[in-house]
Protein backbone atom coordinates (compact mmCIF):
# COMPACT_ATOMS: atom_id res chain seq x y z
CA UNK A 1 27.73 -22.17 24.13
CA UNK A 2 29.08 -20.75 20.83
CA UNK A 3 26.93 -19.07 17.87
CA UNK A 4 26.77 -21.98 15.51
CA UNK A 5 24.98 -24.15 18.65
CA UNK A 6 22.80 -20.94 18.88
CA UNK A 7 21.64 -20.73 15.62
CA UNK A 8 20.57 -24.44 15.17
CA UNK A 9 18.73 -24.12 18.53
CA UNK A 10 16.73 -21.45 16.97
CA UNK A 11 15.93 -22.78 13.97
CA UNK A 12 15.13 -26.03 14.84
CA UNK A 13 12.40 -24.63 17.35
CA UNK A 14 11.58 -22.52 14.51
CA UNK A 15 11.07 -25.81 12.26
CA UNK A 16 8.86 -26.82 14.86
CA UNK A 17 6.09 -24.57 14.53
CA UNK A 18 6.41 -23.45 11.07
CA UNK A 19 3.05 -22.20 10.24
CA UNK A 20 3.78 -19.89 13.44
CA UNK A 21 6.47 -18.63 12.23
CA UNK A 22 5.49 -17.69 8.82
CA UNK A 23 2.61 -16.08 10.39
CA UNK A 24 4.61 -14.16 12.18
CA UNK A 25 7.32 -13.11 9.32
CA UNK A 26 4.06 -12.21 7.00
CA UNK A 27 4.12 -8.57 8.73
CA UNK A 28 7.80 -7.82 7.98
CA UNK A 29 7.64 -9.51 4.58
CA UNK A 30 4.31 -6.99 3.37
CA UNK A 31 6.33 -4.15 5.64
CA UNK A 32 9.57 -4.38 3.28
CA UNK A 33 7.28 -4.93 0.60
CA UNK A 34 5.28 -2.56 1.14
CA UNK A 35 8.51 0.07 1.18
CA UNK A 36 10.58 -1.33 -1.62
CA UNK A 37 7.72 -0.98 -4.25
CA UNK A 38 6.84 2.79 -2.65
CA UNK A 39 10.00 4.29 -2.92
CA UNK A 40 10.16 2.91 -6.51
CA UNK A 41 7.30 3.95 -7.81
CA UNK A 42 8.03 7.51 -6.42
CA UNK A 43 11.68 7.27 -7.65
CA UNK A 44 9.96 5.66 -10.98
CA UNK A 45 7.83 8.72 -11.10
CA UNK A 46 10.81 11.48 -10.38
CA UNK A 47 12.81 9.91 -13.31
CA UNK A 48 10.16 10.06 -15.38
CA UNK A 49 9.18 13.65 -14.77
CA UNK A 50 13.14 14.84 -14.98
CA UNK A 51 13.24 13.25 -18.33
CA UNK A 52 10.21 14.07 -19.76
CA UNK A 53 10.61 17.99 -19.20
CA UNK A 54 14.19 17.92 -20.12
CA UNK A 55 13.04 16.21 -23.34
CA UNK A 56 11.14 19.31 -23.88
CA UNK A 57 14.46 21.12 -23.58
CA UNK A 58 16.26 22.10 -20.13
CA UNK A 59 16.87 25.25 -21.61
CA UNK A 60 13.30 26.30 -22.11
CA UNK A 61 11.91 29.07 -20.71
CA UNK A 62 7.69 30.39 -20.09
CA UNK A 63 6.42 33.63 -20.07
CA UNK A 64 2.84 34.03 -18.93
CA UNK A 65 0.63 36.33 -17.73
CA UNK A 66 0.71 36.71 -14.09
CA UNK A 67 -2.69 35.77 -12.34
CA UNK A 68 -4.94 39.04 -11.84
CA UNK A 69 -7.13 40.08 -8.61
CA UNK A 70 -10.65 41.69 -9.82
CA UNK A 71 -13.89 42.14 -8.01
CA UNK A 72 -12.05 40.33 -5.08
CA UNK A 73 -11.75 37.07 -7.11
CA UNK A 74 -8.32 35.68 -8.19
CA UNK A 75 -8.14 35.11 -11.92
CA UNK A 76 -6.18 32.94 -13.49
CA UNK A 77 -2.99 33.91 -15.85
CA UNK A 78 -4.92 32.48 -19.20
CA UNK A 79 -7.96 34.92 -18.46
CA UNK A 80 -5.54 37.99 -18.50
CA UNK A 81 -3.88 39.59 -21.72
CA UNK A 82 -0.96 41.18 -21.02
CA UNK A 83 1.54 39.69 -23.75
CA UNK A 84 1.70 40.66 -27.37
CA UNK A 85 4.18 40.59 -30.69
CA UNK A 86 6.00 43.50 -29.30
CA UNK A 87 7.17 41.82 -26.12
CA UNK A 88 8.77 39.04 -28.73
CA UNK A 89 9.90 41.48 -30.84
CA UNK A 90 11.92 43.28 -27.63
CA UNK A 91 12.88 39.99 -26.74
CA UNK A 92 14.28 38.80 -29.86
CA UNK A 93 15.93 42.10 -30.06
CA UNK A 94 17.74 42.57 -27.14
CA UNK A 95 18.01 39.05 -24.72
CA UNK A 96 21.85 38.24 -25.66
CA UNK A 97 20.99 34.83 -23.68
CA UNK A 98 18.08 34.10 -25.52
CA UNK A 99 18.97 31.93 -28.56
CA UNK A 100 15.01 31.49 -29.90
CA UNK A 101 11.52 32.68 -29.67
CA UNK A 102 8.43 31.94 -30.25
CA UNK A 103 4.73 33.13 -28.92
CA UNK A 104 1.91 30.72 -28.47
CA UNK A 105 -1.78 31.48 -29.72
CA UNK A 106 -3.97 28.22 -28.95
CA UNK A 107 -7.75 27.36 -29.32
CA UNK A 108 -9.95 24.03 -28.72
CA UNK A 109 -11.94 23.25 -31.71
CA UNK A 110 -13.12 20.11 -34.30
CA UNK A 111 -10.46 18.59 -36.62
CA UNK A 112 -11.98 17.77 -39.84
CA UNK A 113 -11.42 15.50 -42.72
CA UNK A 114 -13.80 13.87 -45.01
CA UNK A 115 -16.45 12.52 -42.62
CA UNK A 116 -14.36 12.30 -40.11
CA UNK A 117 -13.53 14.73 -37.20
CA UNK A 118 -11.55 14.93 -33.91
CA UNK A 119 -11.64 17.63 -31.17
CA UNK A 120 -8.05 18.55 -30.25
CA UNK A 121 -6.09 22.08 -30.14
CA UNK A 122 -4.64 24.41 -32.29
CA UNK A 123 -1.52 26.03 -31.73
CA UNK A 124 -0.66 29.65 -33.41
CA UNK A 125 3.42 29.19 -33.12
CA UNK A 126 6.75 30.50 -34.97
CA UNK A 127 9.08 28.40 -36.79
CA UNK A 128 11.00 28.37 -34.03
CA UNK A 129 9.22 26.55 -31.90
CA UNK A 130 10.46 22.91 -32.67
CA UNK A 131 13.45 24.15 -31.81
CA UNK A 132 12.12 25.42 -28.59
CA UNK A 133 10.74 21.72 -27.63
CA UNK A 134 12.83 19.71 -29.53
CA UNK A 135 10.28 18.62 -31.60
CA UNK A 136 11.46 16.74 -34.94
CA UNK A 137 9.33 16.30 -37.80
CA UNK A 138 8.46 12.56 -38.71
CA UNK A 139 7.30 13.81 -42.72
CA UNK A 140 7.43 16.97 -44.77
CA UNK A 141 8.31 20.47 -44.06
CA UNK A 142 8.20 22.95 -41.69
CA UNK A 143 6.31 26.55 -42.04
CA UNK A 144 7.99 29.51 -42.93
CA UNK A 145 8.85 33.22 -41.24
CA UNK A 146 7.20 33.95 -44.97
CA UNK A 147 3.99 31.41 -44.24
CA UNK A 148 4.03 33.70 -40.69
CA UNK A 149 4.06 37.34 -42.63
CA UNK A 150 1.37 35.96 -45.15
CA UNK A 151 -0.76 34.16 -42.42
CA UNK A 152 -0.81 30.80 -45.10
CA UNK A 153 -3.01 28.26 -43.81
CA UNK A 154 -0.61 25.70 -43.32
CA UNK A 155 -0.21 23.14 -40.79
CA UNK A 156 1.71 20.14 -38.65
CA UNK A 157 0.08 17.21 -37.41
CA UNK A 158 0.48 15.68 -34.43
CA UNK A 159 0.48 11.92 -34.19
CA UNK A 160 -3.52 11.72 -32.44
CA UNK A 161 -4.76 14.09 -34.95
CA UNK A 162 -3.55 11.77 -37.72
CA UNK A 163 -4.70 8.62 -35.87
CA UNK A 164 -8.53 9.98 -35.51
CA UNK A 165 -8.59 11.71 -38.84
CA UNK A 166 -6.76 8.94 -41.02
CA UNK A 167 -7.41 5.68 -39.54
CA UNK A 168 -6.19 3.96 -42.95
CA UNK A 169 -3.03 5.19 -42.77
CA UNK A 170 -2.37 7.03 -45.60
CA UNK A 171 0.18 10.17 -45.49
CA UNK A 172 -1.85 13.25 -44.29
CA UNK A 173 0.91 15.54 -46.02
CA UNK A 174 -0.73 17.65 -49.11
CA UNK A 175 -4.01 17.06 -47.51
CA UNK A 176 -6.60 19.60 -46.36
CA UNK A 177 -8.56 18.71 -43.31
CA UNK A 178 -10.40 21.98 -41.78
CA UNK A 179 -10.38 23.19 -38.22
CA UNK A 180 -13.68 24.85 -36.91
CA UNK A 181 -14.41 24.91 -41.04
CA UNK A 182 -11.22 26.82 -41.64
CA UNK A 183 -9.16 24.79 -44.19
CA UNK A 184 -5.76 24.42 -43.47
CA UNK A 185 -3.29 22.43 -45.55
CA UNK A 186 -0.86 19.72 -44.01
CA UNK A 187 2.67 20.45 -44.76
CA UNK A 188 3.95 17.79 -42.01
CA UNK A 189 3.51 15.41 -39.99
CA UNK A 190 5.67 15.60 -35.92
CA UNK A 191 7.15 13.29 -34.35
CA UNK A 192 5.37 11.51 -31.27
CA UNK A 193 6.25 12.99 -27.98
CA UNK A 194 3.44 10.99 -26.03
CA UNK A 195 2.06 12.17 -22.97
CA UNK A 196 3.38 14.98 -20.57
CA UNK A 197 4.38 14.74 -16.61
CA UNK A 198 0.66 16.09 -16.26
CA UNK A 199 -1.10 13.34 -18.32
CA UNK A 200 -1.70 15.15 -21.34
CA UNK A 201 -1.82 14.52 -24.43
CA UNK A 202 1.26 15.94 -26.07
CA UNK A 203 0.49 14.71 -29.53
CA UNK A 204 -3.24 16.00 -29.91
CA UNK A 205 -2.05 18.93 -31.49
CA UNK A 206 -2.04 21.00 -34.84
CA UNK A 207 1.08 23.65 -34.85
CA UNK A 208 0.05 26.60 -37.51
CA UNK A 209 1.53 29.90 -38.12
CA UNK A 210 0.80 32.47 -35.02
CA UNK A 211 -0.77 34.73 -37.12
CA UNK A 212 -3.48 32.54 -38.67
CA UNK A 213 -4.47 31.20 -35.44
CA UNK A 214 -4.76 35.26 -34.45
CA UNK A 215 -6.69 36.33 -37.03
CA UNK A 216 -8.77 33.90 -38.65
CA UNK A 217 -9.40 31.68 -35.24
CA UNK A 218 -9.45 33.99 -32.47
CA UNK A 219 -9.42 37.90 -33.79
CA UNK A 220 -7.26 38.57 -31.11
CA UNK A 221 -3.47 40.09 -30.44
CA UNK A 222 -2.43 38.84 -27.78
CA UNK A 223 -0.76 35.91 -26.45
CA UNK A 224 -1.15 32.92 -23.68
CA UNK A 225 2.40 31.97 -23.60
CA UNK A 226 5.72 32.56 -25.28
CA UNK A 227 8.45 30.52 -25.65
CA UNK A 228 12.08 30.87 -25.73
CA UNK A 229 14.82 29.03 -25.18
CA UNK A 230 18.31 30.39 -23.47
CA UNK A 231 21.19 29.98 -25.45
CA UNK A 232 22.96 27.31 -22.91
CA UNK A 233 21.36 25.48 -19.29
CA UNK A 234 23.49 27.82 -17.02
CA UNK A 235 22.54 30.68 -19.03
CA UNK A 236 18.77 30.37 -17.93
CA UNK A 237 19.03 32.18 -14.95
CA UNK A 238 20.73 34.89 -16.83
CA UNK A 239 18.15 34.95 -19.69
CA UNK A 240 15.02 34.91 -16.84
CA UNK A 241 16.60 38.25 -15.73
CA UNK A 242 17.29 39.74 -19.09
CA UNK A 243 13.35 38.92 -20.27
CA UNK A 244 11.84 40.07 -16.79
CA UNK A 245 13.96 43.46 -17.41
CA UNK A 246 12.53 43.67 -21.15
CA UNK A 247 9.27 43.15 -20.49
CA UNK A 248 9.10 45.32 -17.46
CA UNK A 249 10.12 48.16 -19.53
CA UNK A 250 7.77 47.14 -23.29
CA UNK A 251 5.03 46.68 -20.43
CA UNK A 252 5.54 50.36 -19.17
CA UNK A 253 5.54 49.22 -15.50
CA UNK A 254 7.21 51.38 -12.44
CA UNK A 255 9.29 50.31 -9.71
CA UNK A 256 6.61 49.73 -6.98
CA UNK A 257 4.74 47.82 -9.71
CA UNK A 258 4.34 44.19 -9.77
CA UNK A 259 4.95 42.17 -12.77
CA UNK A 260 2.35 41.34 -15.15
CA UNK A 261 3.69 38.18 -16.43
CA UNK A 262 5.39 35.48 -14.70
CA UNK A 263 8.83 34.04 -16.36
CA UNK A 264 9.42 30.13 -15.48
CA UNK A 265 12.27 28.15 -16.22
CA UNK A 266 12.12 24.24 -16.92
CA UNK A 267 14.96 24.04 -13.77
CA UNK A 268 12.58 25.78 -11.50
CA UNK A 269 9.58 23.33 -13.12
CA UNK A 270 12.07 20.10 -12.63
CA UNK A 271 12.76 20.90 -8.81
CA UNK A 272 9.27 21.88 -7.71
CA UNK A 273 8.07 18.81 -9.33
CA UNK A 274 10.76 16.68 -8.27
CA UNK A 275 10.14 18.17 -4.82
CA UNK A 276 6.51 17.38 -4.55
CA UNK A 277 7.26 13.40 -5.71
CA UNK A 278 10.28 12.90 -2.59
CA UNK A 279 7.56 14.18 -0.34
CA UNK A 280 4.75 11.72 -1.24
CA UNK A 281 7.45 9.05 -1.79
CA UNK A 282 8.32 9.61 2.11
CA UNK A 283 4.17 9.85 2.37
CA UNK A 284 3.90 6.65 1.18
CA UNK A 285 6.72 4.91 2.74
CA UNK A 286 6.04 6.14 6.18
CA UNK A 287 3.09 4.20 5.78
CA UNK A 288 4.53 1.26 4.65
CA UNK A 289 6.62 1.68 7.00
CA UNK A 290 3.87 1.28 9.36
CA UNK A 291 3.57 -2.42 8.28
CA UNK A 292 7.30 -3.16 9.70
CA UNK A 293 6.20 -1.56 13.20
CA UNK A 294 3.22 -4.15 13.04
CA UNK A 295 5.76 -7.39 11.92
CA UNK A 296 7.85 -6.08 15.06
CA UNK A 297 5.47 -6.19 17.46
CA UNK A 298 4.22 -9.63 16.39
CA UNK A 299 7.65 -10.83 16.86
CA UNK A 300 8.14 -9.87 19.92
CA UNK A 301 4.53 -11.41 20.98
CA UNK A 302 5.54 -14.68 19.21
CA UNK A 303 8.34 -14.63 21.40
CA UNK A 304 6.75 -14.12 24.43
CA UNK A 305 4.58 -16.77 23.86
CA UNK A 306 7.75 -19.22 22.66
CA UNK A 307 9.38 -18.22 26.19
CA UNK A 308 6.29 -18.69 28.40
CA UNK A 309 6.27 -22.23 26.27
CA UNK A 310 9.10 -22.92 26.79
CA UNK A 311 9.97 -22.34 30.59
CA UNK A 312 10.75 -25.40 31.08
CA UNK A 313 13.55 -25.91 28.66
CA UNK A 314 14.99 -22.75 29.61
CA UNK A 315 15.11 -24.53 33.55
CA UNK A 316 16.92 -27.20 31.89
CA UNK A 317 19.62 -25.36 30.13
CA UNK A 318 20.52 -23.59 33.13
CA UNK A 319 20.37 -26.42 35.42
CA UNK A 320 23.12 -28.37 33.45
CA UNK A 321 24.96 -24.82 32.75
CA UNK A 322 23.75 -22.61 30.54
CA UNK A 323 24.63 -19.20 31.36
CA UNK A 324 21.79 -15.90 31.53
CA UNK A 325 23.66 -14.88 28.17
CA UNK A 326 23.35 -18.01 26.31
CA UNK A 327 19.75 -17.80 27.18
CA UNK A 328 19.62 -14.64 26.22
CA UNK A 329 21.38 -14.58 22.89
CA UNK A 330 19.45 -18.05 21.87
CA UNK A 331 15.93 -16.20 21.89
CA UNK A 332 17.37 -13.20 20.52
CA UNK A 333 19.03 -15.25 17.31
CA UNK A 334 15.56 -17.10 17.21
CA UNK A 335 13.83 -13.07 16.74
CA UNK A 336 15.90 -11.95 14.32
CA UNK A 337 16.37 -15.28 11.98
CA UNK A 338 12.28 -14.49 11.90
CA UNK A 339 12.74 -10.88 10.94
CA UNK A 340 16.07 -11.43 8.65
CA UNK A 341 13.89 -14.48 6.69
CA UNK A 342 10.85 -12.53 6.42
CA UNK A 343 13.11 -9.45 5.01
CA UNK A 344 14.72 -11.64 2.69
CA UNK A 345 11.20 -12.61 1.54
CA UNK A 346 10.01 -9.60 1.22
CA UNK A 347 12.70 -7.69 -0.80
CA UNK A 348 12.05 -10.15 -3.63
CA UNK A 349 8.35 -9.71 -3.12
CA UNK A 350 8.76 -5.79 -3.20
CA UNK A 351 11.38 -6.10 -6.54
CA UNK A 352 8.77 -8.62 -7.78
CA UNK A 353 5.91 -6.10 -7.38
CA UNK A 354 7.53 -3.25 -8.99
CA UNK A 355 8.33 -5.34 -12.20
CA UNK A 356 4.42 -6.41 -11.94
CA UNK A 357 3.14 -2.80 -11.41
CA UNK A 358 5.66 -1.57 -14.18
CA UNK A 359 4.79 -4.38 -16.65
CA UNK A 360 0.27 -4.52 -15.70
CA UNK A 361 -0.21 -0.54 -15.15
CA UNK A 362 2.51 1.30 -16.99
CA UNK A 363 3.94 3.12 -13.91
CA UNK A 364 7.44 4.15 -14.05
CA UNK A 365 8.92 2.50 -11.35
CA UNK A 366 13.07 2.49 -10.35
CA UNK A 367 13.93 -0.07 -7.37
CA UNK A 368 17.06 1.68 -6.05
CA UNK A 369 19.97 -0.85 -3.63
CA UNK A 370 19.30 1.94 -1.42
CA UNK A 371 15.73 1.31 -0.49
CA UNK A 372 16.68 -2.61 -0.24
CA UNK A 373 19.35 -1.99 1.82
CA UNK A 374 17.29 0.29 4.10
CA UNK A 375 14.71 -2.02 4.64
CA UNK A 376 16.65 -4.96 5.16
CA UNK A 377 18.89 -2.54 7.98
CA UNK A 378 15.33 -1.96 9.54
CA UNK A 379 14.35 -5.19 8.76
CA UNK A 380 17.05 -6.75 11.38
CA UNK A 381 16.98 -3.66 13.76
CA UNK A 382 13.24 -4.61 14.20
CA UNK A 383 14.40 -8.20 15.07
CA UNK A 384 16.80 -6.90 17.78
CA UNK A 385 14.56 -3.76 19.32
CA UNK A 386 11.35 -6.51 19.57
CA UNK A 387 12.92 -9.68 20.22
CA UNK A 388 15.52 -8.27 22.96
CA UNK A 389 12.61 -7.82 25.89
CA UNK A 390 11.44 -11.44 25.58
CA UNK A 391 14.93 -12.60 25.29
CA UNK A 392 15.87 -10.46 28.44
CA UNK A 393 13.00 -12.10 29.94
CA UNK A 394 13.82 -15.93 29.42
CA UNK A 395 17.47 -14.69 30.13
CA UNK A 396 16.55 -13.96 33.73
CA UNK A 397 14.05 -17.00 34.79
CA UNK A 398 14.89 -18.48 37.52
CA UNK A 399 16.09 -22.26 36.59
CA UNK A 400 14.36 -23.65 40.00
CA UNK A 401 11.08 -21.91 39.52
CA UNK A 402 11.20 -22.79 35.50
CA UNK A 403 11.68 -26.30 36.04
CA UNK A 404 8.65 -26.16 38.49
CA UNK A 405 6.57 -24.37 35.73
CA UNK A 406 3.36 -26.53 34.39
């Protein structure tokens, strides 16, 4: 019996019970599904993280205080002060890799303006930290290494800021608003970034010069972070070193000493983020994956149940000739045109979902060929692996004792 016969054997007994066999593709079709929208939401979410932090510049590099052990508790690097003007100034100085820096002074506090007010943060920065992120400027001007020296009490708005503290619209620049009832006149207004990989806010900000946020906000000299960029992406590794050598030397510290400030790089940042999202994605498709296993094994008890059904027929076929194999092969066809259908179903369902969760929740999401073609390659394999043993089964009947069967 050739293939063409086979396959209009097995659909036509599939056309007979058609609710059946729907039933019975439902578990592959939510099993690829269930995979193709996983893997792109977690290859939706990787994209979106790589791009995100290399919008803040691949180049970029973090200096922080390391995390401190007292009393037998582990504090955290924001609690200890280890970074200062000095370290920039060594920094700047001396890093032939480092092409910009810039230290970071921040504080929570109320925005102000009018009768209005907004609770954001402030950031104490240098001029050159716009270059640092790549942070444009949507209206007016910068502050000065001279607005720095004099501590002015300028400032940039971020887009939130200006949203809660000038609903109406008009242009913020010239404008004082006052932060924790320390005026501070707008000078410009930044671009919006939106929100970060980590959900914040990236936009609820007010940039000021370093040393007004030290003085007149938190009477303090020392830093949470510094910036600095490297002066090319393959230089970063090289600028890391040259900054951990500075600072080890400004900071006093001997050989056997550990470091008292951490130095991150938006590479390092980019692959341990990256790495956490490919192991959830595999998380969450293993367990999708789960669904396919089910769909399998209700395939191959559908097709049990067809073959104990269907003794009879198989008695016949063999009586007027039909070999073991053509048995064989028609119940196997019948499995995987089940598991082939309901894969083909459920690849547009999973493309379909990813556009819905994309379009209803905002979720990156990237539906790769890869994933489709995986699941449909499982999709069939599950056809063959579950529908083989029933097929064996029907292949080897005896035609006497089938044609006897009530």
């Amino acid at each position: 019996m050739n293939i063409l016969n086979l396959i209009r054997i097995a659909f036509k007994a599939l056309q007979r019970n058609k609710l059946r066999a729907f039933l019975t593709m439902l578990g592959v079709i939510i099993g690829v599904a269930s995979v193709i929208a996983m893997v792109a939401i977690g290859q939706g979410s990787k994209q979106s993280i790589q791009s995100q932090l290399s919008s803040m510049g691949s180049n970029m590099i973090t200096i922080l205080p390391a995390s401190n052990i007292a009393g037998g508790a582990r504090l955290g690097g924001s609690t200890v002060q280890t970074l200062t003007i000095d370290d920039v100034k060594a920094i700047r100085k001396q890093a032939v890799n480092v092409s910009a820096i810039s230290p970071a002074a921040t504080s929570s506090g109320q925005s102000i303006f009018g009768a209005l007010n907004w609770p954001t943060t402030i950031q104490g920065v240098s001029p050159s930290y716009l270059d640092i992120r790549k942070w444009d400027l949507k209206d007016g001007i910068p502050f000065s290494d001279e607005d720095v020296r004099a501590s002015a009490k300028v400032c940039l708005l971020g887009q939130t800021v200006i949203t809660n503290l000038f609903p109406n619209g008009e242009n913020p620049v010239g404008k004082i608003i006052r932060f924790n009832n320390i005026p501070f006149q707008v000078i410009g207004v930044l671009v919006a970034k939106g929100q970060s990989s980590f959900g914040q806010d990236q936009d609820d900000v007010i940039l000021a010069p370093y040393t007004t946020v030290q003085k007149r906000i938190l009477a303090t000299i020392y830093f949470r972070t510094i910036y600095a960029s490297a002066i090319s992406e393959s230089a970063s590794d090289d600028a890391t070193d040259e900054i951990t050598s500075i600072l080890r030397k400004t900071h006093r510290l001997r050989t056997t000493d550990e470091n008292d400030f951490q130095v991150r790089t938006m590479a390092e940042l980019i692959s341990a983020l990256s790495s956490t999202s490919n192991l959830l994605t595999i998380l969450l498709t293993a367990i999708a994956g789960i669904s396919l296993i089910i769909g399998g094994i209700g395939i191959m008890n559908i097709m049990y149940v067809s073959v104990t059904e269907r003794t009879r027929e198989i008695g016949l076929r063999m009586s007027i000739g039909a070999r073991g194999i053509d048995i064989l092969m028609q119940f196997l066809i019948e499995a995987i045109m089940i598991s082939i259908t309901g894969g083909l179903i459920g690849v547009v369902l999973g493309i379909t979902s990813a556009q819905l969760i994309t379009y209803f929740l905002s979720w990156p999401t990237l539906v790769s060929e890869s994933s489709i073609i995986l699941s449909f390659a499982v999709c069939a394999f599950t056809g063959v692996f579950f529908g083989y043993y029933p097929a064996q089964k029907a292949s080897r009947l005896d035609p006497i004792e089938a044609l006897r069967y009530e």
